[in-house]
PDB file of N, CA and C in Angstrom:
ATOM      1  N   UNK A   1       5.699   8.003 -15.787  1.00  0.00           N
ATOM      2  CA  UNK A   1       5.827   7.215 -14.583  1.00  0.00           C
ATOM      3  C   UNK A   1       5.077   7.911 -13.458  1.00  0.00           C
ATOM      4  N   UNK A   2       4.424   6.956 -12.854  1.00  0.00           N
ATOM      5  CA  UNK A   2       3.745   8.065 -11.373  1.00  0.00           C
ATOM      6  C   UNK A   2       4.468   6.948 -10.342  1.00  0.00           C
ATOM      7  N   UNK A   3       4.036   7.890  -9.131  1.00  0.00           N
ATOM      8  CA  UNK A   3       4.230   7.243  -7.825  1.00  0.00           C
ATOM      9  C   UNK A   3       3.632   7.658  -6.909  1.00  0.00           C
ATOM     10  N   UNK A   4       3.028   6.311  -6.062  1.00  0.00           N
ATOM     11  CA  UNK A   4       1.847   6.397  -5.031  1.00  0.00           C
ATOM     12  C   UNK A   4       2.416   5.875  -4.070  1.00  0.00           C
ATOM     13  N   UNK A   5       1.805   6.342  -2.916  1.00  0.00           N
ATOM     14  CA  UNK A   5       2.707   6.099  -1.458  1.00  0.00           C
ATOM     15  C   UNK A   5       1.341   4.867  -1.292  1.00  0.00           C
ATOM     16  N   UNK A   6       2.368   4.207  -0.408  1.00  0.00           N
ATOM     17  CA  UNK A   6       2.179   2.873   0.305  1.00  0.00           C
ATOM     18  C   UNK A   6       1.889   3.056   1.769  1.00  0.00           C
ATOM     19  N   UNK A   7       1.302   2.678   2.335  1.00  0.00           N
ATOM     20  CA  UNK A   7       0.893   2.022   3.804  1.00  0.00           C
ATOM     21  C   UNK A   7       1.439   0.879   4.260  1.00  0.00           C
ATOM     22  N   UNK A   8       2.654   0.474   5.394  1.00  0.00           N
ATOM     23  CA  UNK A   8       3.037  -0.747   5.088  1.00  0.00           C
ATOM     24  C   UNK A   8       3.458  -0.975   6.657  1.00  0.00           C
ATOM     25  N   UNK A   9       2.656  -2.227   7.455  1.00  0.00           N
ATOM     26  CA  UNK A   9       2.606  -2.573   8.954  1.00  0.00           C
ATOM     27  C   UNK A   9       3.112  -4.062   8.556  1.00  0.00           C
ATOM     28  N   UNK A  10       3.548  -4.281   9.800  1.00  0.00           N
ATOM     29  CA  UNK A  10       3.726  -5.856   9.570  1.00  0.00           C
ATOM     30  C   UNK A  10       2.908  -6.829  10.774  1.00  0.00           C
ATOM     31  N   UNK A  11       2.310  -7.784  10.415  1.00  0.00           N
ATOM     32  CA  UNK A  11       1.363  -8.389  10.602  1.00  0.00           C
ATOM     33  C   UNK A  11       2.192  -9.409  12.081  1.00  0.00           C
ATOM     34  N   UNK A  12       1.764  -8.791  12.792  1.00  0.00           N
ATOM     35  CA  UNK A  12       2.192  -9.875  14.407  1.00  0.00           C
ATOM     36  C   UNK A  12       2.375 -11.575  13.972  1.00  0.00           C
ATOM     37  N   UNK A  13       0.843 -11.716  13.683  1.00  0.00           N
ATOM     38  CA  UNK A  13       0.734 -13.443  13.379  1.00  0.00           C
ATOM     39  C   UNK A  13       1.296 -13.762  12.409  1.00  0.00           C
ATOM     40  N   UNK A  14       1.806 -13.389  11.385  1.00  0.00           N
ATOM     41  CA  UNK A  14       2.296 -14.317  10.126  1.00  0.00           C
ATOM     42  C   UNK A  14       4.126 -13.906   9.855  1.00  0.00           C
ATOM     43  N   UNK A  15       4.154 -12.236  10.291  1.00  0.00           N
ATOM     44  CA  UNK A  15       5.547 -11.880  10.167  1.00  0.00           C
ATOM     45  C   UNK A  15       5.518 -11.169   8.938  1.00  0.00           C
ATOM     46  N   UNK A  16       4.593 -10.976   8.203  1.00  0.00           N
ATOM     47  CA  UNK A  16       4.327 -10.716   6.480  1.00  0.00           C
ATOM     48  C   UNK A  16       4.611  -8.863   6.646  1.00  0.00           C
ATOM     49  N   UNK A  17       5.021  -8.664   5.350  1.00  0.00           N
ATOM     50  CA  UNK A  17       4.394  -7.253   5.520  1.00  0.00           C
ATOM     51  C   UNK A  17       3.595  -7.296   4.497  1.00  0.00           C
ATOM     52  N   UNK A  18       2.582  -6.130   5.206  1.00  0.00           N
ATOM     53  CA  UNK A  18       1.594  -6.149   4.173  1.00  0.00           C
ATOM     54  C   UNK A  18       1.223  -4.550   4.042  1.00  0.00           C
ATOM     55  N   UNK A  19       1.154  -4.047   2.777  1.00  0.00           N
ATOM     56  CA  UNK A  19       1.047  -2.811   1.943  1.00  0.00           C
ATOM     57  C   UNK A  19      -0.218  -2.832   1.243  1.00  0.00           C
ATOM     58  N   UNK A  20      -0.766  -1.203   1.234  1.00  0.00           N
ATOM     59  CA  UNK A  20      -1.974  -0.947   0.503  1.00  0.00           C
ATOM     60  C   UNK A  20      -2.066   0.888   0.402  1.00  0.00           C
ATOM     61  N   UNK A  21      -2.479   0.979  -1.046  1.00  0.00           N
ATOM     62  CA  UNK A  21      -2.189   2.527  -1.271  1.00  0.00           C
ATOM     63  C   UNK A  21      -3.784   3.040  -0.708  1.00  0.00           C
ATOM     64  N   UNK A  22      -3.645   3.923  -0.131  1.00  0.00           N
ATOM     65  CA  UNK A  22      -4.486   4.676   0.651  1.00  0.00           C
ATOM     66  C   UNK A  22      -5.468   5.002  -0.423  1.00  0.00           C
ATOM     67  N   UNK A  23      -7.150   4.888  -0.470  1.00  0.00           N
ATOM     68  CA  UNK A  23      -7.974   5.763  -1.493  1.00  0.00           C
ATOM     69  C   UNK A  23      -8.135   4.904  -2.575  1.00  0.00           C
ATOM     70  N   UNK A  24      -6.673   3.732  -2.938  1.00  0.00           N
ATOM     71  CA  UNK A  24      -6.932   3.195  -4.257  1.00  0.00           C
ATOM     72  C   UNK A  24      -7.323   1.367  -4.023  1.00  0.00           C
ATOM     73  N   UNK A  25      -8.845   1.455  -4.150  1.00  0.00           N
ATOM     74  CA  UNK A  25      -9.214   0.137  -4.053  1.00  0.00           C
ATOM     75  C   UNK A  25      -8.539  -1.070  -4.990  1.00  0.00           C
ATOM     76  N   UNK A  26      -8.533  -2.008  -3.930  1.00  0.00           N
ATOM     77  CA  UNK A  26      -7.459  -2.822  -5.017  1.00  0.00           C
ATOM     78  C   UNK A  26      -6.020  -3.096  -5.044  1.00  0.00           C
ATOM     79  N   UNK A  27      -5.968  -1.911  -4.657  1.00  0.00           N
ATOM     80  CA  UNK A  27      -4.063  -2.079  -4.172  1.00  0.00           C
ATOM     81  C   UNK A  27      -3.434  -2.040  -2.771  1.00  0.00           C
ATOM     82  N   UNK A  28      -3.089  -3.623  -2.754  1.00  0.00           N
ATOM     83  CA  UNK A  28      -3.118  -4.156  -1.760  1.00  0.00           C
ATOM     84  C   UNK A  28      -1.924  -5.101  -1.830  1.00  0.00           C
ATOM     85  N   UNK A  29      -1.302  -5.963  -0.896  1.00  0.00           N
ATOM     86  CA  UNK A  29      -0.474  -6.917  -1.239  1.00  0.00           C
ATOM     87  C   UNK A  29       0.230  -6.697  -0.069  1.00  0.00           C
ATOM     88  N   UNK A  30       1.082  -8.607  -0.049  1.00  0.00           N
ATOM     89  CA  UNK A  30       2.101  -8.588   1.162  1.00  0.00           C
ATOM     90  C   UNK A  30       3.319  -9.009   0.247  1.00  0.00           C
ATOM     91  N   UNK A  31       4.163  -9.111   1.445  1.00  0.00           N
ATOM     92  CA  UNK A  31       5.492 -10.088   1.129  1.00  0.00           C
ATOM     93  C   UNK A  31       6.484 -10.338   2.357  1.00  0.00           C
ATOM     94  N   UNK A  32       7.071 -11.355   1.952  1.00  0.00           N
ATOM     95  CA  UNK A  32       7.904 -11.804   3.159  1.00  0.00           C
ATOM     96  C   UNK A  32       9.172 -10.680   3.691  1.00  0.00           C
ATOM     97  N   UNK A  33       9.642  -9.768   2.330  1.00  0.00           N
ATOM     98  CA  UNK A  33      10.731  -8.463   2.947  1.00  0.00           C
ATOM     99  C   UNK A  33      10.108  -7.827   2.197  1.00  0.00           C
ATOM    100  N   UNK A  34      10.994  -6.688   2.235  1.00  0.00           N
ATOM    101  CA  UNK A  34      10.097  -5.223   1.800  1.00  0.00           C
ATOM    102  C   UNK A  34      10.192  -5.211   0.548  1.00  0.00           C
ATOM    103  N   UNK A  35      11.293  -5.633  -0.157  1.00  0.00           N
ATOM    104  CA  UNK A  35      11.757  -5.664  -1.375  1.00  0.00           C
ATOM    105  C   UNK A  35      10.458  -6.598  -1.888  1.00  0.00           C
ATOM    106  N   UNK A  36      10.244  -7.929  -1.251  1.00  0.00           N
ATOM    107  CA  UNK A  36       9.223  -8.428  -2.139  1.00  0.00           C
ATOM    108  C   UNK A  36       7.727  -7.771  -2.181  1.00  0.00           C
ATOM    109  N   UNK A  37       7.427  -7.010  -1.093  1.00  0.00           N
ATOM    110  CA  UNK A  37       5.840  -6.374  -0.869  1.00  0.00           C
ATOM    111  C   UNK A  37       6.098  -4.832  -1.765  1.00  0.00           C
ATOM    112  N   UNK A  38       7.383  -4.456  -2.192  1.00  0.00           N
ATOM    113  CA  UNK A  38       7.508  -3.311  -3.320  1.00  0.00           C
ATOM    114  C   UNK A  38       6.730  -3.805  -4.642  1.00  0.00           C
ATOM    115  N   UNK A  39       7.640  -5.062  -4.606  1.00  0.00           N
ATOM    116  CA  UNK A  39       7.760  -5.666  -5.707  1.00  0.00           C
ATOM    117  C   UNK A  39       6.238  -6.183  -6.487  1.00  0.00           C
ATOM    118  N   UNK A  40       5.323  -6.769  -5.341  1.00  0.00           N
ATOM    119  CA  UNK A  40       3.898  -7.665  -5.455  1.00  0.00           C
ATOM    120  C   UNK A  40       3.182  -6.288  -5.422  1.00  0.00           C
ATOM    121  N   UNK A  41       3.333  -4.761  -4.631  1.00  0.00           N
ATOM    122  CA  UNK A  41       2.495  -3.618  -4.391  1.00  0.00           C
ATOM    123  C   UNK A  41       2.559  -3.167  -6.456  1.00  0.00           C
ATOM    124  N   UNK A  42       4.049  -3.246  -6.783  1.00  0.00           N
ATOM    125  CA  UNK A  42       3.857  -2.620  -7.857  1.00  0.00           C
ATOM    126  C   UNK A  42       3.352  -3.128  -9.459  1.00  0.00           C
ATOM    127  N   UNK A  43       3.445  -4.592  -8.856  1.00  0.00           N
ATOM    128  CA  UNK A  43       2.677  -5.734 -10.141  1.00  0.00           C
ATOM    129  C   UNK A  43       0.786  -5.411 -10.031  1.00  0.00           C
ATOM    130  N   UNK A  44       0.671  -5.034  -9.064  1.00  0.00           N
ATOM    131  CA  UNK A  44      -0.838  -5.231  -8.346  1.00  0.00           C
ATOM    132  C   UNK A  44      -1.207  -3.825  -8.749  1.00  0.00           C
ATOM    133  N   UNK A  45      -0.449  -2.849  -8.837  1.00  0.00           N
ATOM    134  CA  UNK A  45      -0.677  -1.323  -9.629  1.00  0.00           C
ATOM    135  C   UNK A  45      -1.183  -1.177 -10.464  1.00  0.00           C
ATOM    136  N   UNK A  46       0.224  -2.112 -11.685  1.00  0.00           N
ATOM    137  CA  UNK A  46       0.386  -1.839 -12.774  1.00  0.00           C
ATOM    138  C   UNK A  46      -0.615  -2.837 -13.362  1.00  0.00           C
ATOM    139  N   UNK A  47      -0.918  -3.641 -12.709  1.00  0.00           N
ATOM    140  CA  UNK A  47      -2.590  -4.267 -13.266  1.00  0.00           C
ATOM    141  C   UNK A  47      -3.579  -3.398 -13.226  1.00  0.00           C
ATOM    142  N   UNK A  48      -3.677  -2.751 -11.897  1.00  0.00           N
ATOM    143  CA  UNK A  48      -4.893  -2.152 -12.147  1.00  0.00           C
ATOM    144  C   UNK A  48      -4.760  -0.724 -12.849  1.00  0.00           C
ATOM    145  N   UNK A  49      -3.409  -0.088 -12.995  1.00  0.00           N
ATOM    146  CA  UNK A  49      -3.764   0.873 -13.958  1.00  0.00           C
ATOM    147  C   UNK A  49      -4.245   0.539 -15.579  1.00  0.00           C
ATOM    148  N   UNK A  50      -4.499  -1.099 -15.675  1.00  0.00           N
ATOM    149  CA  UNK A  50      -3.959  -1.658 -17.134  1.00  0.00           C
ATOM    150  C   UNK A  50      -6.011  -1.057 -17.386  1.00  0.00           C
ATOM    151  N   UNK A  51      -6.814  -1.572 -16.183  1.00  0.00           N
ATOM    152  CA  UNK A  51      -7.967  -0.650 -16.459  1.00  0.00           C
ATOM    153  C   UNK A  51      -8.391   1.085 -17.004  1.00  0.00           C
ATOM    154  N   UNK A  52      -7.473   1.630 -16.723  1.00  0.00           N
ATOM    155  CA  UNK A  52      -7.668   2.993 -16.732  1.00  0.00           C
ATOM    156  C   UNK A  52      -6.855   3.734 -15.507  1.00  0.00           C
ATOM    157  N   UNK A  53      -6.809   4.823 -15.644  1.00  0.00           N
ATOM    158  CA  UNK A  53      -6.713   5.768 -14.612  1.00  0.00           C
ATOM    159  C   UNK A  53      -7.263   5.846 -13.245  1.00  0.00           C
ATOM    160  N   UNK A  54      -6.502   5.369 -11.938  1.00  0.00           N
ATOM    161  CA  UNK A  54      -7.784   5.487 -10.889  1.00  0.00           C
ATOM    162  C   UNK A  54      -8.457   6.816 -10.072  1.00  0.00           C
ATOM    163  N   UNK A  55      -9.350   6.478  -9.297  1.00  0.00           N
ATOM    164  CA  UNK A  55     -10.257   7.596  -8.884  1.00  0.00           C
ATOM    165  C   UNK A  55     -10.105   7.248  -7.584  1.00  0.00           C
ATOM    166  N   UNK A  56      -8.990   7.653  -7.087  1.00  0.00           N
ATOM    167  CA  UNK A  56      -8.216   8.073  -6.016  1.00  0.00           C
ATOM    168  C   UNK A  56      -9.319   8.546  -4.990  1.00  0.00           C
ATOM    169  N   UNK A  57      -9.790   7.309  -4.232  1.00  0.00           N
ATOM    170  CA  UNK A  57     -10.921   8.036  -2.854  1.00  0.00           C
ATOM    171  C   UNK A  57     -10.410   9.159  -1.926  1.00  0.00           C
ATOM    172  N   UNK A  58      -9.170   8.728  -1.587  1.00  0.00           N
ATOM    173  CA  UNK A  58      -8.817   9.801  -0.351  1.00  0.00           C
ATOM    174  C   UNK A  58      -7.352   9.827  -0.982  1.00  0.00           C
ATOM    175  N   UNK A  59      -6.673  10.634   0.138  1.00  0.00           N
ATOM    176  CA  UNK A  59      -5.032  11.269  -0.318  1.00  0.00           C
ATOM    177  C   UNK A  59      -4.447  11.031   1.240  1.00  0.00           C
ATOM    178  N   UNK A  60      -3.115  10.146   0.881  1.00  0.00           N
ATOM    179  CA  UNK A  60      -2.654  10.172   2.064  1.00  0.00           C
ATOM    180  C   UNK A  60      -1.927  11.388   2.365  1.00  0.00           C
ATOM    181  N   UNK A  61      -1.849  11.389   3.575  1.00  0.00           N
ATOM    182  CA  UNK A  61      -1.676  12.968   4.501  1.00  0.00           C
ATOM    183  C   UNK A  61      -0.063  12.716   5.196  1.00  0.00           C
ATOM    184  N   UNK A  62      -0.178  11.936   6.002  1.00  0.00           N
ATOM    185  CA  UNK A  62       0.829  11.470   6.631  1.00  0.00           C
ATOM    186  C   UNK A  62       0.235  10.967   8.207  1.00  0.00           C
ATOM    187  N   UNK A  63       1.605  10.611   8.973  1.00  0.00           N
ATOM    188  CA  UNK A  63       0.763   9.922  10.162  1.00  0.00           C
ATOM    189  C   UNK A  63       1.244  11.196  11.575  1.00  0.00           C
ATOM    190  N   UNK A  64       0.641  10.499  12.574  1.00  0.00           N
ATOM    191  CA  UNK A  64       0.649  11.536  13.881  1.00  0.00           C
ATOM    192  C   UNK A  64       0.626  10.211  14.751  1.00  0.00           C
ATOM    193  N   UNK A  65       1.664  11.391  16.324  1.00  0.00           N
ATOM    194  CA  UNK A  65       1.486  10.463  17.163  1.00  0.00           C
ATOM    195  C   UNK A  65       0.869  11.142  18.314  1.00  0.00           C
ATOM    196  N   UNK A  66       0.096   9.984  18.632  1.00  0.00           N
ATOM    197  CA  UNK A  66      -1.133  10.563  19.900  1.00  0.00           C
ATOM    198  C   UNK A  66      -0.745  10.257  21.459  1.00  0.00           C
ATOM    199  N   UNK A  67      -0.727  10.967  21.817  1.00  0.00           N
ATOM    200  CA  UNK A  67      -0.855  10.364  23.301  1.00  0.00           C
ATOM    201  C   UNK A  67      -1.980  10.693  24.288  1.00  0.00           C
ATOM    202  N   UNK A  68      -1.636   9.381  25.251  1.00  0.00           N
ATOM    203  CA  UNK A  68      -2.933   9.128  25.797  1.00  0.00           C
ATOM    204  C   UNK A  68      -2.686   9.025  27.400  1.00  0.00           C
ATOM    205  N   UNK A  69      -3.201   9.305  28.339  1.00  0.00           N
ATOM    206  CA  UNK A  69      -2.512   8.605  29.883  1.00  0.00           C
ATOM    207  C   UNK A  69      -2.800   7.703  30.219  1.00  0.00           C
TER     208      UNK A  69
END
């Protein structure tokens, strides 16, 4: 079993959330609660691991907060 962290904002205009793993093209997806954008992030995975192994562009780090005046 692996596990890849998610990116997950919710979209002003539609209300959706929408998720995408950092580095891994392709994995992407929304849903109306979180449970369903887990759910559509991890069908949308497990497809594309059905290709092979991916080649992970970047590595998520984590986030920061900036300030500005």
């Amino acid at each position: 079993m692996k596990n890849f962290t998610a990116v997950i904002e919710r979209d002003a205009d539609t209300g959706l959330y929408v998720g995408w793993v950092p580095g891994f093209p392709g994995a992407h997806s929304q849903g109306a609660t979180l449970d369903e954008l887990r759910s559509n992030l991890q069908e949308v995975i497990e497809m594309l691991l059905e290709e092979g192994a991916p080649r992970l562009e970047s590595e998520f780090v984590g986030t920061q907060t900036v300030e500005v005046a």
